[in-house]
C-alpha atoms as a PDB file:
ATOM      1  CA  UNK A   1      19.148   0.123  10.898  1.00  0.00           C
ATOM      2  CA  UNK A   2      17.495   2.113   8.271  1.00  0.00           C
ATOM      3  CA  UNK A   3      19.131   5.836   6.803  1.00  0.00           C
ATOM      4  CA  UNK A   4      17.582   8.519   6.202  1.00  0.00           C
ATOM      5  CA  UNK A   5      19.590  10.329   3.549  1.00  0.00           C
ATOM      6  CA  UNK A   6      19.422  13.851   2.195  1.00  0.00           C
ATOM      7  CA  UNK A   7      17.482  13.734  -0.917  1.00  0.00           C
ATOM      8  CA  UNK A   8      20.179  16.249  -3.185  1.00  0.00           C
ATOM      9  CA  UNK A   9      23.750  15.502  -1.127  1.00  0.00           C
ATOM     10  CA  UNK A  10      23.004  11.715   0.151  1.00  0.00           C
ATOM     11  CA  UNK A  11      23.968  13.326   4.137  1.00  0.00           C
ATOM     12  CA  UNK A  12      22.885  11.049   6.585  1.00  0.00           C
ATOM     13  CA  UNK A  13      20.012  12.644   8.562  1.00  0.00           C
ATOM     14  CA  UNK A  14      18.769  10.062  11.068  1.00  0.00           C
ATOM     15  CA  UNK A  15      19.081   6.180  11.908  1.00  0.00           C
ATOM     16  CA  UNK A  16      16.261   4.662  12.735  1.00  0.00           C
ATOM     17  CA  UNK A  17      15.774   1.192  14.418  1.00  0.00           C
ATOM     18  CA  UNK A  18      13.261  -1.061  12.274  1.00  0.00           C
ATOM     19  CA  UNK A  19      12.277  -2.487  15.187  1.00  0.00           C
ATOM     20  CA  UNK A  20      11.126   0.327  17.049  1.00  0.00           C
ATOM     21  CA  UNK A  21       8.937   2.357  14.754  1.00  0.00           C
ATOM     22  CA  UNK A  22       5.518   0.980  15.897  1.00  0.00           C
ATOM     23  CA  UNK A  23       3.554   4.378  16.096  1.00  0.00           C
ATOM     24  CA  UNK A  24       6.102   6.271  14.798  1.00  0.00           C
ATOM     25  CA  UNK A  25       5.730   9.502  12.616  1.00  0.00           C
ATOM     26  CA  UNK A  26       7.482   8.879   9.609  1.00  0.00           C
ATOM     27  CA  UNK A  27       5.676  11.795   7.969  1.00  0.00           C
ATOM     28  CA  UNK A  28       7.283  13.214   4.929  1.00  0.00           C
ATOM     29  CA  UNK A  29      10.510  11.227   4.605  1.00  0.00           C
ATOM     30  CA  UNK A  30      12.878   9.462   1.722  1.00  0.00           C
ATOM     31  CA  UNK A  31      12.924   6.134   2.621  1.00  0.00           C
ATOM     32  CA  UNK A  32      13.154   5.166  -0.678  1.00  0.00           C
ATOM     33  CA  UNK A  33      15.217   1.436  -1.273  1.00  0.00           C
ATOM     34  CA  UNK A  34      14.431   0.918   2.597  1.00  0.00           C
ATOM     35  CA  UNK A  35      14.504  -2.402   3.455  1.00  0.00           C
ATOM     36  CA  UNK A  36      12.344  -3.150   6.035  1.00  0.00           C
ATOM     37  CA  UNK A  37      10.979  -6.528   6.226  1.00  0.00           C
ATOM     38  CA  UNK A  38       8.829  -7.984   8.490  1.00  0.00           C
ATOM     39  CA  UNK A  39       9.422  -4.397  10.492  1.00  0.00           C
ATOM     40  CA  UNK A  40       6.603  -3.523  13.074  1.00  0.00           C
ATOM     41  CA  UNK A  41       4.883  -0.341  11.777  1.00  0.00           C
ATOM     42  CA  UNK A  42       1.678  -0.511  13.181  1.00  0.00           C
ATOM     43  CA  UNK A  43       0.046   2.926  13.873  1.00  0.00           C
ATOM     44  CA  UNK A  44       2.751   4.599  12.273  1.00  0.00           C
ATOM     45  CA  UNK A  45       2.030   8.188   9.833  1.00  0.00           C
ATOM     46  CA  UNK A  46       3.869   7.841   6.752  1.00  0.00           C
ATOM     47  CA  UNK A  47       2.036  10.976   4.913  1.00  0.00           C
ATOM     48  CA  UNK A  48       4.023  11.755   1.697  1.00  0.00           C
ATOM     49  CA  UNK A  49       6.465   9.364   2.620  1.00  0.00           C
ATOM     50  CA  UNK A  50       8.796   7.820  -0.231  1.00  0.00           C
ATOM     51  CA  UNK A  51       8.878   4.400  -0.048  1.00  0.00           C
ATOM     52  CA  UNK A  52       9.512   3.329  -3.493  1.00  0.00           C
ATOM     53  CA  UNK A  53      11.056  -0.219  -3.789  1.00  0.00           C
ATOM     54  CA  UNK A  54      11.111  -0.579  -0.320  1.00  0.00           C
ATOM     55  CA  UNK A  55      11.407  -4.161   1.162  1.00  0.00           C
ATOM     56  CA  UNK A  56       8.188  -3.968   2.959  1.00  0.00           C
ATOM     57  CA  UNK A  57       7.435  -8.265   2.822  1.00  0.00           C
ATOM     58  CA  UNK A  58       5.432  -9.450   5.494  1.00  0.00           C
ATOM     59  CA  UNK A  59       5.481  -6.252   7.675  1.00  0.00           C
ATOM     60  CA  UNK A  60       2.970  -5.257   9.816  1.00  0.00           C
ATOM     61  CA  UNK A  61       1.326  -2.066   8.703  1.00  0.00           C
ATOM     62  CA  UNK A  62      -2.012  -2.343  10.699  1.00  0.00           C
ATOM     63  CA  UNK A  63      -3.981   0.703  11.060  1.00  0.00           C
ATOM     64  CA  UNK A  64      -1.062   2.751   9.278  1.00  0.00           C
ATOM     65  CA  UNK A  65      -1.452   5.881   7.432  1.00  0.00           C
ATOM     66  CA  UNK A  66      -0.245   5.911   4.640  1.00  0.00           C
ATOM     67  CA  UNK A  67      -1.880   8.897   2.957  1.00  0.00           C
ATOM     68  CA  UNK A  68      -0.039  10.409  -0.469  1.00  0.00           C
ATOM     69  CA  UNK A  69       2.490   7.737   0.058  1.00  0.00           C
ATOM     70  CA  UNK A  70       4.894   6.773  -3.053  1.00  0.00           C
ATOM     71  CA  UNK A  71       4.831   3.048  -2.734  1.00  0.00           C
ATOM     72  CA  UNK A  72       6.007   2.731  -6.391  1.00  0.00           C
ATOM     73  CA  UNK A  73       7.448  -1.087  -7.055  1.00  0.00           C
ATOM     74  CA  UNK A  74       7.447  -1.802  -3.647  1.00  0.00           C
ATOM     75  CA  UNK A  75       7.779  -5.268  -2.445  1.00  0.00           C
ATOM     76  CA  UNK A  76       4.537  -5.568  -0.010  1.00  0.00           C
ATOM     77  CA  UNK A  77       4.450  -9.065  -0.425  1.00  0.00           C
ATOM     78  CA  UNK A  78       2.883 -10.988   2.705  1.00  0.00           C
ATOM     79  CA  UNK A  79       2.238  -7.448   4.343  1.00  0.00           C
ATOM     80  CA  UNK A  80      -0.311  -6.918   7.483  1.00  0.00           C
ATOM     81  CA  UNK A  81      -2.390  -3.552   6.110  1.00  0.00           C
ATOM     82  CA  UNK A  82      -5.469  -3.912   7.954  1.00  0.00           C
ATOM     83  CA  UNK A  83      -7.274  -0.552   8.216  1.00  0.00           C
ATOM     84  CA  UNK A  84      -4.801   1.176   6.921  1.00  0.00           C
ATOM     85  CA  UNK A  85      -4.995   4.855   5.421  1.00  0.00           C
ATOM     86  CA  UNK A  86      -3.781   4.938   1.716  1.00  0.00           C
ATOM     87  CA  UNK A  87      -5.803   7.578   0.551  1.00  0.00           C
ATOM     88  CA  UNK A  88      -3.846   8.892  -2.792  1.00  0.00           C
ATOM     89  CA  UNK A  89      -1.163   6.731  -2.527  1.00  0.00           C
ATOM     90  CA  UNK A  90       0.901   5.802  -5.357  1.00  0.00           C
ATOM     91  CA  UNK A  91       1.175   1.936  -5.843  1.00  0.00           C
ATOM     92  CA  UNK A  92       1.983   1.641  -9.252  1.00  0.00           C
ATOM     93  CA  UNK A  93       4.193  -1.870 -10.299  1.00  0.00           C
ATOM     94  CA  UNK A  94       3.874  -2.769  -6.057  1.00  0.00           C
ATOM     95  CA  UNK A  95       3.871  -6.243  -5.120  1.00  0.00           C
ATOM     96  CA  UNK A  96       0.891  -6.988  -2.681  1.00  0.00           C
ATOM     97  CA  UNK A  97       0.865 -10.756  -3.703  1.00  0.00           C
ATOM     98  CA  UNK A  98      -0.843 -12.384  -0.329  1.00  0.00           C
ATOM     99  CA  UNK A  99      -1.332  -9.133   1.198  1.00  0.00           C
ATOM    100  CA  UNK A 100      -4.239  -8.726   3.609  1.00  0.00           C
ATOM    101  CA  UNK A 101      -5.687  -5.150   3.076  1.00  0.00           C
ATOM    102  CA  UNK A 102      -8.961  -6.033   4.583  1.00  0.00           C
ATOM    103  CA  UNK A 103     -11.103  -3.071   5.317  1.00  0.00           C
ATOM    104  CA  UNK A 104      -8.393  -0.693   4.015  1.00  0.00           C
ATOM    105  CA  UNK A 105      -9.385   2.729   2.069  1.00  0.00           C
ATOM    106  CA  UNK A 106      -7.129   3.043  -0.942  1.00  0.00           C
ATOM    107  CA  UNK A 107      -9.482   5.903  -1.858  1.00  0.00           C
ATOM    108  CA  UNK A 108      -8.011   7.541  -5.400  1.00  0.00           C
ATOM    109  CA  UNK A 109      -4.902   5.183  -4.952  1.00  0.00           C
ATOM    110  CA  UNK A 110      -3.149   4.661  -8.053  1.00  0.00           C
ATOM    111  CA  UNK A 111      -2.473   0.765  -8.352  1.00  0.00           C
ATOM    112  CA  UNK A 112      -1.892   0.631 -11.918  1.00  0.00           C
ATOM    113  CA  UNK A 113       0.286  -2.332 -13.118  1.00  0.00           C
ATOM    114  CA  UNK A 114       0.720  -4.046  -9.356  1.00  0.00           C
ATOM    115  CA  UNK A 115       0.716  -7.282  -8.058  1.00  0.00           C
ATOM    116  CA  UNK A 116      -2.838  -7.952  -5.751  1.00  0.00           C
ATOM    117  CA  UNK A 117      -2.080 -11.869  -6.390  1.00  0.00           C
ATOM    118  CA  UNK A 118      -4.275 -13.890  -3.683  1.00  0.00           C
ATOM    119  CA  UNK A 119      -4.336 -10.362  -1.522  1.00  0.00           C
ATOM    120  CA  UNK A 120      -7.474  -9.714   0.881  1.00  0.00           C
ATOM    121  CA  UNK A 121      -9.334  -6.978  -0.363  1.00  0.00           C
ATOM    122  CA  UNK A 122     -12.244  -7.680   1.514  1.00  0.00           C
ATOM    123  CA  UNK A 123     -14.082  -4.243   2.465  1.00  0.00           C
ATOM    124  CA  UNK A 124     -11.429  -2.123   0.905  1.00  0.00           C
ATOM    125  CA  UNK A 125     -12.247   1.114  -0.147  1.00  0.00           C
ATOM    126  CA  UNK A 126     -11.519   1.298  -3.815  1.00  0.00           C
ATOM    127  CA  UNK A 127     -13.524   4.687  -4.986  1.00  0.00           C
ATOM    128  CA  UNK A 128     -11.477   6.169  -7.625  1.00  0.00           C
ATOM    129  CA  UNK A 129      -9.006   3.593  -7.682  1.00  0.00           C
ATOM    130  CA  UNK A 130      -6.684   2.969 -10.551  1.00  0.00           C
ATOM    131  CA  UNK A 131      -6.399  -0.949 -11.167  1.00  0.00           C
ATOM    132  CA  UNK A 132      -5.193  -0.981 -14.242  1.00  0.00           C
ATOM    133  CA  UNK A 133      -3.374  -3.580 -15.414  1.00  0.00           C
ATOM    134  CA  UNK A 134      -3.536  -4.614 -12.312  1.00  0.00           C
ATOM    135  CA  UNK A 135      -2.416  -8.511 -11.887  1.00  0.00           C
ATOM    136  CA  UNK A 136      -6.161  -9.649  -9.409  1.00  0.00           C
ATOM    137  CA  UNK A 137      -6.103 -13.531  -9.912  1.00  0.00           C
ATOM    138  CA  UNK A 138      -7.400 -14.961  -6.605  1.00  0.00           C
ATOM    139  CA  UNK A 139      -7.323 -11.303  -4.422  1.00  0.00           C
ATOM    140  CA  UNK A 140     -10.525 -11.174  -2.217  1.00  0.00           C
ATOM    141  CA  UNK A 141     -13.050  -8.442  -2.934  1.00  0.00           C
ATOM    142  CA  UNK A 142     -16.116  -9.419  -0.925  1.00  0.00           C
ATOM    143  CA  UNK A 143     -17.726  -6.238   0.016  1.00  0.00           C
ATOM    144  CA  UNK A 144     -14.676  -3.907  -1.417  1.00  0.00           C
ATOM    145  CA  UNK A 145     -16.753  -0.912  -2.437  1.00  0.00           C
ATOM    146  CA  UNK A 146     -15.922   0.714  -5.754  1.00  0.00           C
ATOM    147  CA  UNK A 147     -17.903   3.279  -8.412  1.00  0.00           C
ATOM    148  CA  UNK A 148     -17.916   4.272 -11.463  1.00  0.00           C
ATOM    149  CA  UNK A 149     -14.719   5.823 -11.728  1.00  0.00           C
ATOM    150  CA  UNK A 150     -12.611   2.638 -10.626  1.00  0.00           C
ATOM    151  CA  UNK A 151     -10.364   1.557 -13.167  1.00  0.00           C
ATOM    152  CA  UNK A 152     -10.067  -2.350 -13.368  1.00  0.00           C
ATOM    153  CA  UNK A 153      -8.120  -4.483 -15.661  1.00  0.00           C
ATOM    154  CA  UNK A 154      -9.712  -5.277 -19.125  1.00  0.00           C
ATOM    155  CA  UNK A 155     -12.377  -7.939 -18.915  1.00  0.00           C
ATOM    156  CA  UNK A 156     -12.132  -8.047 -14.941  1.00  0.00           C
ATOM    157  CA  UNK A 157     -15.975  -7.740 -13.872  1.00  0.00           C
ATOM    158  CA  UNK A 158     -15.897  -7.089 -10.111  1.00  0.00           C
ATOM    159  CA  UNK A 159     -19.359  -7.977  -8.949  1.00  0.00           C
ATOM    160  CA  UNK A 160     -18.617 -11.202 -10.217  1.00  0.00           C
ATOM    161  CA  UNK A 161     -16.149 -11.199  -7.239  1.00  0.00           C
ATOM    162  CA  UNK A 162     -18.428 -10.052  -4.621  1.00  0.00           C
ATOM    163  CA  UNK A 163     -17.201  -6.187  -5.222  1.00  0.00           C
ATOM    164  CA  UNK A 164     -20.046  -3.765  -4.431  1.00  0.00           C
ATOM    165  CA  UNK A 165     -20.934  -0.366  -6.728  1.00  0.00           C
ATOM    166  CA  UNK A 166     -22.076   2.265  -4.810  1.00  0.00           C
ATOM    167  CA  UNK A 167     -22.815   5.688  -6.287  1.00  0.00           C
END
C-alpha cells in the first residue's frame, strides 16, 4: 500500500495499491520514500512526480512517462524502462545499476553523479544529458544518440562505446 501524504501537514490523501497502477496517472504527486519494488507501472504518467529515494528495484516501467520527474537517489536498480519518457527528469545520485533503458529518451535529463553500472542504454536518447560523474562501467550505449552538449564523465569517450553524435 503506498501513501500519498500532504506535502506541508503529512494528511493522508490517497492509498494506492502497488499492484494495480499499470496505466495509472500518477501525474504530479509526492511519492517521495515510496517503496515500490518490483511494482507494475507500465504505461503509467508520472509528469512532475516526486519520486526521490523511492524503492523502484526491478519494477517495470515500460513505456512510462516520466517527464520532469524528480528521481533524485532513487534506487532503480534492475528496473524495466523500455521506451520510457524521461524528458527533463532529475536523476541525480539514482541507482540504475542493471537497468535496461533501451530506446528510452532521457532528453535534457540530469543524471549527474548516478549509478548506470551494466545498464542498457542502447538507443537512448541522451541530447543534452547531464552524465556527470556519472558511474558508466559496462552500461550499453550502442546507438544511444548524444551531441555536443552531453555531459559525460571525465575521460569517458562515448564513440568508443558505440554512442552516436548527431548534430
Amino acid at each position: 500500500m503506498i501513501r500519498i501524504r500532504h506535502k506541508d501537514s503529512g494528511t493522508v490523501l490517497h492509498e494506492l495499491d502497488a499492484e494495480t497502477l499499470e496505466g495509472a496517472n500518477l501525474d504530479g504527486l509526492n511519492l517521495e520514500d515510496a517503496n515500490l519494488p518490483a511494482a507494475n507501472l507500465r504505461g503509467a504518467t508520472l509528469r512532475e512526480t516526486i519520486l526521490t529515494r523511492a524503492r523502484l528495484f526491478t519494477a517495470n516501467l515500460t513505456s512510462t512517462i516520466l517527464t520532469l520527474t524528480k528521481l533524485q537517489e532513487a534506487n532503480l536498480r534492475g528496473a524495466v524502462m523500455v521506451g520510457s519518457q524521461l524528458l527533463r527528469a532529475d536523476l541525480k545520485g539514482a541507482r540504475l545499476t542493471c537497468a535496461d533503458l533501451f530506446n528510452a529518451n532521457l532528453r535534457g535529463a540530469k543524471l549527474c553523479g548516478a549509478i548506470l553500472l551494466s545498464a542498457d542504454l542502447r538507443g537512448a536518447d541522451l541530447r543534452d544529458v547531464d552524465l556527470e560523474h556519472a558511474k558508466l562501467f559496462g552500461a550499453k550505449l550502442s546507438q544511444a544518440l548524444y551531441n555536443r552538449d552531453t555531459r559525460w564523465p571525465t575521460g569517458f569517450n562515448p564513440e568508443e562505446h558505440g554512442a552516436l553524435l548527431v548534430e
